[in-house]
Protein backbone atom coordinates (compact mmCIF):
# COMPACT_ATOMS: atom_id res chain seq x y z
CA UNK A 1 22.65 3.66 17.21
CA UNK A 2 22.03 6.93 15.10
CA UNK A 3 18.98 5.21 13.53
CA UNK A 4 17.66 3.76 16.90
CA UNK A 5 17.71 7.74 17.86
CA UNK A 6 16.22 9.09 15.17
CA UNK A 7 13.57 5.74 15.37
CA UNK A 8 12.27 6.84 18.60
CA UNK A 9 11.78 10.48 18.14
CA UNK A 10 9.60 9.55 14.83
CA UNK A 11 7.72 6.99 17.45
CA UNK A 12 7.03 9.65 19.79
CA UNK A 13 6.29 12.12 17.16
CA UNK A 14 3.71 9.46 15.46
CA UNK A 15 1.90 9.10 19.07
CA UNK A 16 1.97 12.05 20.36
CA UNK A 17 2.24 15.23 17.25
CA UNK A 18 -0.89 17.35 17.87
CA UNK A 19 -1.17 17.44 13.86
CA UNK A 20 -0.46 14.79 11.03
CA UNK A 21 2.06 16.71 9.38
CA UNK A 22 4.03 16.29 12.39
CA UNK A 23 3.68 12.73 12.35
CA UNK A 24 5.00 13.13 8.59
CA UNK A 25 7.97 15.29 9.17
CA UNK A 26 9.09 12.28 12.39
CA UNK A 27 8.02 9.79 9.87
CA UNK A 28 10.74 11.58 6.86
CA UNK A 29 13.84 11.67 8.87
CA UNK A 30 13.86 7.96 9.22
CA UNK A 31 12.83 7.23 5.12
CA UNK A 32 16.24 6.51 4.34
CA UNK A 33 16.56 3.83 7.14
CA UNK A 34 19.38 0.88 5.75
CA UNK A 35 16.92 -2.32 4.55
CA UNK A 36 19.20 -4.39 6.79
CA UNK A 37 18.32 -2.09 9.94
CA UNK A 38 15.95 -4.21 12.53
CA UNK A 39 13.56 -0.84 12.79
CA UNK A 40 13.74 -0.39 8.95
CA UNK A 41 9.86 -2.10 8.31
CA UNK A 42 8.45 -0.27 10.62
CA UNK A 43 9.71 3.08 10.29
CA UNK A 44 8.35 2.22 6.65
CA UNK A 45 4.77 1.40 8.17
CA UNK A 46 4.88 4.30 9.98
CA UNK A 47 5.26 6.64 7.17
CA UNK A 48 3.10 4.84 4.85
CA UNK A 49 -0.02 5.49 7.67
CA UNK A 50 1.52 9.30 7.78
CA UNK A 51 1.35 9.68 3.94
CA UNK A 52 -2.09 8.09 4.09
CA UNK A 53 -3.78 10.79 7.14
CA UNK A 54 -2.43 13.56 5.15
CA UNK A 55 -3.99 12.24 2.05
CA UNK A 56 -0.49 12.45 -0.23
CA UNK A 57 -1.62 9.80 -2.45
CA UNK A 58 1.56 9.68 -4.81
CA UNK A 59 3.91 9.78 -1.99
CA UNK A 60 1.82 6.74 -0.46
CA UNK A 61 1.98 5.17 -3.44
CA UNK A 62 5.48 5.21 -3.55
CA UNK A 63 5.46 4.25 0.24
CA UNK A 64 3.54 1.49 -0.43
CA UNK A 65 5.68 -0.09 -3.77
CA UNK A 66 9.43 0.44 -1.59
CA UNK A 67 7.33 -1.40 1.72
CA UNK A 68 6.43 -4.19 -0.73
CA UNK A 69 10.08 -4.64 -1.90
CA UNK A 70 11.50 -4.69 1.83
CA UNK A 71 8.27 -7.21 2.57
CA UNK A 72 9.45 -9.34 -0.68
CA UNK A 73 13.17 -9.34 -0.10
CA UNK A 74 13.43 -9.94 3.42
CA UNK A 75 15.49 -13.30 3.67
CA UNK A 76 15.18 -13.05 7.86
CA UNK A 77 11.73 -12.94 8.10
CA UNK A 78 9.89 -17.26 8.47
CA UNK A 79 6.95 -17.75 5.79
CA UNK A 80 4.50 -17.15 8.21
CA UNK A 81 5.90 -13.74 8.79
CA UNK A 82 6.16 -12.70 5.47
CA UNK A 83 2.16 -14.11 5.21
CA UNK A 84 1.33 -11.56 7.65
CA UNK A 85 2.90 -8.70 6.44
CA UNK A 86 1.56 -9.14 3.27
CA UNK A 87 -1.53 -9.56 4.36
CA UNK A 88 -1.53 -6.40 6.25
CA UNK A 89 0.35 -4.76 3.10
CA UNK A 90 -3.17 -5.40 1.37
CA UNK A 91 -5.40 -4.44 3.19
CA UNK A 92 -3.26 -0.83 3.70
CA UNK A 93 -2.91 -0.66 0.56
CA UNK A 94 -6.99 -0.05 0.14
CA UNK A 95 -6.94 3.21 1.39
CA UNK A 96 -3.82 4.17 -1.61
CA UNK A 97 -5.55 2.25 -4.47
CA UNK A 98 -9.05 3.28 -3.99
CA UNK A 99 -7.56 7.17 -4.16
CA UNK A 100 -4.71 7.44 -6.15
CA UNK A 101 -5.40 7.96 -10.20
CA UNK A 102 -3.77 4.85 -11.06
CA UNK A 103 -5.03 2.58 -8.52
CA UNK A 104 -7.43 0.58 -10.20
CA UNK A 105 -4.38 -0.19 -12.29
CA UNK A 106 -2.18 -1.17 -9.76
CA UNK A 107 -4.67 -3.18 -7.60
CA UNK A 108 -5.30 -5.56 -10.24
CA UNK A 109 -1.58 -6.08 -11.12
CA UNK A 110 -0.97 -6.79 -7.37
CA UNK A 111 -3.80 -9.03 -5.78
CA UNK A 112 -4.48 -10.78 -9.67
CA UNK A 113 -1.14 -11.07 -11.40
CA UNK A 114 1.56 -10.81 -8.16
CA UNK A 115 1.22 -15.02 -6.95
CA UNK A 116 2.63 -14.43 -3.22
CA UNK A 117 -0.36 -12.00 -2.94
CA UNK A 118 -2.99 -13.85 -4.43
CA UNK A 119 -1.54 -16.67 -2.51
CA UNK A 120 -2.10 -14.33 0.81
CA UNK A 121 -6.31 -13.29 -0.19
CA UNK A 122 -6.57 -16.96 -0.85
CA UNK A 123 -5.32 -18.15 2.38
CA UNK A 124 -5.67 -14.86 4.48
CA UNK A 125 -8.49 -13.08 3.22
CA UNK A 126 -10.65 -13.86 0.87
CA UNK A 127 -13.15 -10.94 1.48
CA UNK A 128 -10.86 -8.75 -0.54
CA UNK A 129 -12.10 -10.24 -3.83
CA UNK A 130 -14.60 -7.97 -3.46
CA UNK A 131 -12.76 -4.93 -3.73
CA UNK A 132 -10.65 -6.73 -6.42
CA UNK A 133 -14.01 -7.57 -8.52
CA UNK A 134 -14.68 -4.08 -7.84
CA UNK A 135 -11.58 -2.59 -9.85
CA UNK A 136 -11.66 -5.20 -12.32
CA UNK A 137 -15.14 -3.90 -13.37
CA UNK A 138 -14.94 -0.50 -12.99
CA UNK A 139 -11.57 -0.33 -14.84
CA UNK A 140 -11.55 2.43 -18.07
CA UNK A 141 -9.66 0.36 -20.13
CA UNK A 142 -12.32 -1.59 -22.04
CA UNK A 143 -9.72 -3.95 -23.81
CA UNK A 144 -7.70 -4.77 -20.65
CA UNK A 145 -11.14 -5.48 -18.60
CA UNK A 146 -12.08 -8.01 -20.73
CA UNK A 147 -8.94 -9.71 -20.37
CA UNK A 148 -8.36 -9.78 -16.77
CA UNK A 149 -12.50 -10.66 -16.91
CA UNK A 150 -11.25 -14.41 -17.43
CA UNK A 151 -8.50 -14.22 -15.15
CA UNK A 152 -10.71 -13.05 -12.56
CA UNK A 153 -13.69 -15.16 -13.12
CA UNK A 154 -11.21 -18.49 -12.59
CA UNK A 155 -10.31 -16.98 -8.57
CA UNK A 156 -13.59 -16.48 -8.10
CA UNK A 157 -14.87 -20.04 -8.61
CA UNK A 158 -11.85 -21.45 -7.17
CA UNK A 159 -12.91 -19.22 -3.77
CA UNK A 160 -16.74 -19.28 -4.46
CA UNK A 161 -16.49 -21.85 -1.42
CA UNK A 162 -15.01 -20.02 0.94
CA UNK A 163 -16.20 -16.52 0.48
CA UNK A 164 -19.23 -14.87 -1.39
CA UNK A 165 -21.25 -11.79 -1.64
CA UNK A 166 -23.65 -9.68 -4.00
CA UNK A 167 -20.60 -8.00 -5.94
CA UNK A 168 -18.32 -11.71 -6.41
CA UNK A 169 -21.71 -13.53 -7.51
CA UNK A 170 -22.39 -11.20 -9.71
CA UNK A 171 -19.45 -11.68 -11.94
CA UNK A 172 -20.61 -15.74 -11.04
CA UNK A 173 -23.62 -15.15 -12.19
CA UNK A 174 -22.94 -13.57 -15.68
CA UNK A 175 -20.28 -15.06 -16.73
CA UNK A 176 -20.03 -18.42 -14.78
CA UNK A 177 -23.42 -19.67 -15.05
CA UNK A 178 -25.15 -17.38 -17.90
CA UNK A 179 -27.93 -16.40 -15.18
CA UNK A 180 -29.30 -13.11 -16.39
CA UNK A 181 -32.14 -13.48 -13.72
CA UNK A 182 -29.69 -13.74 -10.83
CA UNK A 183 -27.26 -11.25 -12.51
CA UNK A 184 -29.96 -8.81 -12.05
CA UNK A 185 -31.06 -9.48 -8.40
CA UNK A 186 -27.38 -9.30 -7.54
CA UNK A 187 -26.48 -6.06 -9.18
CA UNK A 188 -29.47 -4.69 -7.41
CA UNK A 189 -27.99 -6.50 -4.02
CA UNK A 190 -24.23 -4.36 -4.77
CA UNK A 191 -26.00 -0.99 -5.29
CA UNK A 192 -26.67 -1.73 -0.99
CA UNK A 193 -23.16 -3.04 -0.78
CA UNK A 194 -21.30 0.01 -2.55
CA UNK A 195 -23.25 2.23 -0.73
CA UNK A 196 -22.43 1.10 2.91
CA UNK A 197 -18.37 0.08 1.63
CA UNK A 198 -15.92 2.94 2.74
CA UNK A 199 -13.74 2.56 0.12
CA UNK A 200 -16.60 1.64 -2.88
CA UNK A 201 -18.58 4.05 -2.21
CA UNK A 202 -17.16 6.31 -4.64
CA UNK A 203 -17.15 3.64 -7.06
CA UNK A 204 -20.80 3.44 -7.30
CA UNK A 205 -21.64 5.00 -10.62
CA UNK A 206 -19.23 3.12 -12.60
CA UNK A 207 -19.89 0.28 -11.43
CA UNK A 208 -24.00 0.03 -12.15
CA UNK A 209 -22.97 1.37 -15.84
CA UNK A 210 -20.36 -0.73 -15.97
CA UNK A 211 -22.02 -3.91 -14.85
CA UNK A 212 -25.48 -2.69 -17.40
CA UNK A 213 -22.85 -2.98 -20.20
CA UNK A 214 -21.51 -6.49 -19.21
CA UNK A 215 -24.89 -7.65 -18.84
CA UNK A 216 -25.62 -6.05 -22.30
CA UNK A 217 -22.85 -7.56 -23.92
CA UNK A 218 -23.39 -11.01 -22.83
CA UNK A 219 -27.25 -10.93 -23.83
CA UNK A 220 -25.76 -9.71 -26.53
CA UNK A 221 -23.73 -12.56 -27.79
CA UNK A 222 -26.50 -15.02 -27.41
CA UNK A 223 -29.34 -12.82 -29.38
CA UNK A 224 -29.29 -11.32 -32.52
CA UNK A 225 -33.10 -8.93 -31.94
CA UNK A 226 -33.98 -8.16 -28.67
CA UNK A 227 -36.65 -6.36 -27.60
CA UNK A 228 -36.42 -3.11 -24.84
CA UNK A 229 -38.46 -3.31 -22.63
CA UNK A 230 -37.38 -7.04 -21.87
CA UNK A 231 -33.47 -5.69 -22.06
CA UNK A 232 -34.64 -2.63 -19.44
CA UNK A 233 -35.97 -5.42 -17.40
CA UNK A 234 -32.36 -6.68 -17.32
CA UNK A 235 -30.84 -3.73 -16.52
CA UNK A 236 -33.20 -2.64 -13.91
CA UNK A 237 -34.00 0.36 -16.22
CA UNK A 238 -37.45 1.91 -17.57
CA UNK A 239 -37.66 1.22 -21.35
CA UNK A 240 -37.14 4.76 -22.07
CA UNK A 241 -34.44 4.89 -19.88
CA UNK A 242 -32.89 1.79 -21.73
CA UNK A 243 -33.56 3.33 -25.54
CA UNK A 244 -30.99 6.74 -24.33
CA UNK A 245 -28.70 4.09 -22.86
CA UNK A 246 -28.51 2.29 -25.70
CA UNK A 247 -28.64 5.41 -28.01
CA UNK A 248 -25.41 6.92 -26.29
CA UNK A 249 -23.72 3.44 -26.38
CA UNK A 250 -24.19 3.40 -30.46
CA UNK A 251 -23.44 6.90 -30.75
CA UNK A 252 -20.00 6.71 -28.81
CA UNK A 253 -19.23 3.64 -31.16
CA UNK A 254 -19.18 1.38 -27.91
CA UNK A 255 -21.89 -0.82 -29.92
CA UNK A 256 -22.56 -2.24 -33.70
CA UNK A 257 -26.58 -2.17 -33.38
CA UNK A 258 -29.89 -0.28 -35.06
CA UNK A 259 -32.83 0.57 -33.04
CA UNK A 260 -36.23 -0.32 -34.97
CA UNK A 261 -38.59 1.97 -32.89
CA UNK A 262 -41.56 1.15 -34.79
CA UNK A 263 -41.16 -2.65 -33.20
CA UNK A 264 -39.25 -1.48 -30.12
CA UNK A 265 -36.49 -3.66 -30.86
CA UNK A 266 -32.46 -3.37 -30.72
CA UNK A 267 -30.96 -5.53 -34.04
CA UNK A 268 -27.18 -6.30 -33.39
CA UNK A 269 -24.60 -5.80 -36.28
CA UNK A 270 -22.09 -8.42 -37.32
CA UNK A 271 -19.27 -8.76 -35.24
CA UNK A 272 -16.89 -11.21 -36.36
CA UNK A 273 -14.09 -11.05 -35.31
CA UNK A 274 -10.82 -11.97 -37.94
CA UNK A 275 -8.60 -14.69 -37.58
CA UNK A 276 -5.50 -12.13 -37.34
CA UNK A 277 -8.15 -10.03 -34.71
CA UNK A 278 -7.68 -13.06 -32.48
CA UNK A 279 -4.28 -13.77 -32.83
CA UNK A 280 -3.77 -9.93 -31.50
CA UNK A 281 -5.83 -10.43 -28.73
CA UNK A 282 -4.52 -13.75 -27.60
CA UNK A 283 -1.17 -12.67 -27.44
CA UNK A 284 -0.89 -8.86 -26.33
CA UNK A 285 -0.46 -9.58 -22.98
CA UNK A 286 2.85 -11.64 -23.38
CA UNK A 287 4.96 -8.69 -23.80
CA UNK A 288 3.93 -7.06 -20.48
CA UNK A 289 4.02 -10.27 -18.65
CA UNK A 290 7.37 -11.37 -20.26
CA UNK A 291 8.67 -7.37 -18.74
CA UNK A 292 7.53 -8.19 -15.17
CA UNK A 293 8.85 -11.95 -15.14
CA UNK A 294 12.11 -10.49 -16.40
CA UNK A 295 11.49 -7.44 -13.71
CA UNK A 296 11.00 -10.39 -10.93
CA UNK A 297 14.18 -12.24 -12.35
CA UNK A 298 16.38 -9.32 -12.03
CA UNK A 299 14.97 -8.63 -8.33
CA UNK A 300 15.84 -12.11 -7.14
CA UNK A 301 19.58 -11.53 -8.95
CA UNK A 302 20.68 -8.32 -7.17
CA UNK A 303 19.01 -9.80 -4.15
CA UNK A 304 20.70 -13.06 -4.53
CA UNK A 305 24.38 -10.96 -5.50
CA UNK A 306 23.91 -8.90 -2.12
CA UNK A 307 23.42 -11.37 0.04
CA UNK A 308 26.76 -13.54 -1.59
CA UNK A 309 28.40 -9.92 -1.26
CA UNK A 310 27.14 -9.82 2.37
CA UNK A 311 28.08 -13.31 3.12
CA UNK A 312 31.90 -12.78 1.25
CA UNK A 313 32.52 -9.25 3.44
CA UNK A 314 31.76 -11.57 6.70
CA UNK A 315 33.85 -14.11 5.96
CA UNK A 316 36.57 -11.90 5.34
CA UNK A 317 36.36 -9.85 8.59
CA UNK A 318 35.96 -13.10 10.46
CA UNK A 319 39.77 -14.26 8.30
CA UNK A 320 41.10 -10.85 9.12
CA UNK A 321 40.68 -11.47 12.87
């Protein structure tokens, strides 16, 4: 009854505080809510949207990670329900991983690697792929972009049917169907789309360099000399334009290459890549996949044990009477 109380003062402090902070300070004396209470998901809403209009981007983050727990461990809850909360969950959780530090991060471990989630965009909403795609590209990590590249590339053609646009094809386009034509119309296409997206906007800059460098890399791989003005062509660059780019990409040891000025060419280095090179690569990601499986398994255990615990205590008071 205590929690039903303090429930409905953070409900009338959510609608009606003149300020968010006093939506916040409703929203914190029901936090600690019991997981078992029937107002405990959405006092848990509720102060995820109050962390999120006050802009307290580690606190939502947290808000968000306990919300998906509840969302993933509630046993009451039919599969339909759970679908919709989920799919709510994500597209929430936009506003949190588009402004927290580590959001990029955490996006692409959620809607790529998390299966009840990719299950939900799938089924539920597709158009998030975009923001997805989005992450994936404009991620810092060079070595972990590359290898959630693949990963990503495979939803996208599984979903090409069902949902497109400029940023999705362009990933299609590259590294689906080699098309270094239609690679270039579409990056052109998501400079519009980033512009006009509330929560890409912001990406914009990382993205075009970004995307340049994929392109560059892939032409790469097929050319040993090209020339640049036909590569600034690609990358919707002047040729001068291209010859700093390229320049600052050799001098930051992002690229093996010489530029022959006199010809106006780029010559790439060798890059072979050793046996034991592979073998790293292949297999780095089995470590941090084998820690969340385990993570998962040991979830579903204590879930399982308090449920049996639950179950036991019932049974008992029922014997007792």
């Amino acid at each position: 009854q205590c929690f039903s109380i303090l429930y409905g003062e953070a409900h009338i402090c959510f609608k009606c505080a003149p300020s968010y902070g006093g939506n916040l300070k409703g929203s914190q004396n029901i936090c600690n809510v019991p997981a078992t209470d029937r107002n405990a998901l959405n006092s848990l809403w509720g102060k995820l949207a109050s962390e999120i209009l006050m802009q307290n981007w580690e606190a939502a983050m947290e808000d968000l990670t306990r919300l998906r727990e509840t969302i993933d461990n509630n046993s009451v809850s039919s599969p339909l329900q759970s679908l919709q909360q989920r799919t709510w969950l994500i597209h929430w959780s936009l506003f949190v991983f588009f402004n927290h530090p580590k959001g990029r991060d955490n996006i692409i471990e959620l809607f790529l690697y998390q299966p009840q989630y990719l299950n939900a965009i799938q089924t539920m909403c597709p158009h998030i792929l975009r923001y997805l795609t989005t992450a994936v590209i404009t991620n810092k990590d060079v070595r972990k972009r590359r290898q959630v590249l693949k990963d990503l590339v495979k939803v996208i053609q599984q979903e090409s049917y069902t949902y497109k646009d400029p940023i999705t094809e362009f990933v299609e386009c590259l590294y689906v169907n080699f098309d270094f034509d239609s690679a270039q119309k579409k990056l052109r296409e998501c400079e519009s789309v980033l512009v006009n997206d509330f929560f890409l906007v912001a990406c914009l800059e990382d993205f075009i360099e970004n995307a340049r460098l994929f392109i560059f890399e892939t032409f790469c791989r097929i050319h040993q000399c090209i020339s640049i003005s036909m590569l600034a062509d690609k990358l919707n660059m002047t040729p001068e334009e291209a010859e700093r780019w390229i320049v600052n990409l050799i001098r930051n040891a992002r690229l093996d290459a010489k530029i022959d000025s006199k010809l106006g060419h780029v010559v790439m280095g060798n890059n072979a890549v050793s046996p034991y090179q592979q073998v790293i690569e292949k297999t780095k990601s089995l470590s941090f996949r084998s820690q969340m499986l385990a993570m998962n398994i040991e979830k579903k255990m204590a879930h399982a044990s308090r449920n049996e615990s639950l179950t036991w205590v019932t049974e008992f008071k029922a014997l007792s009477k």
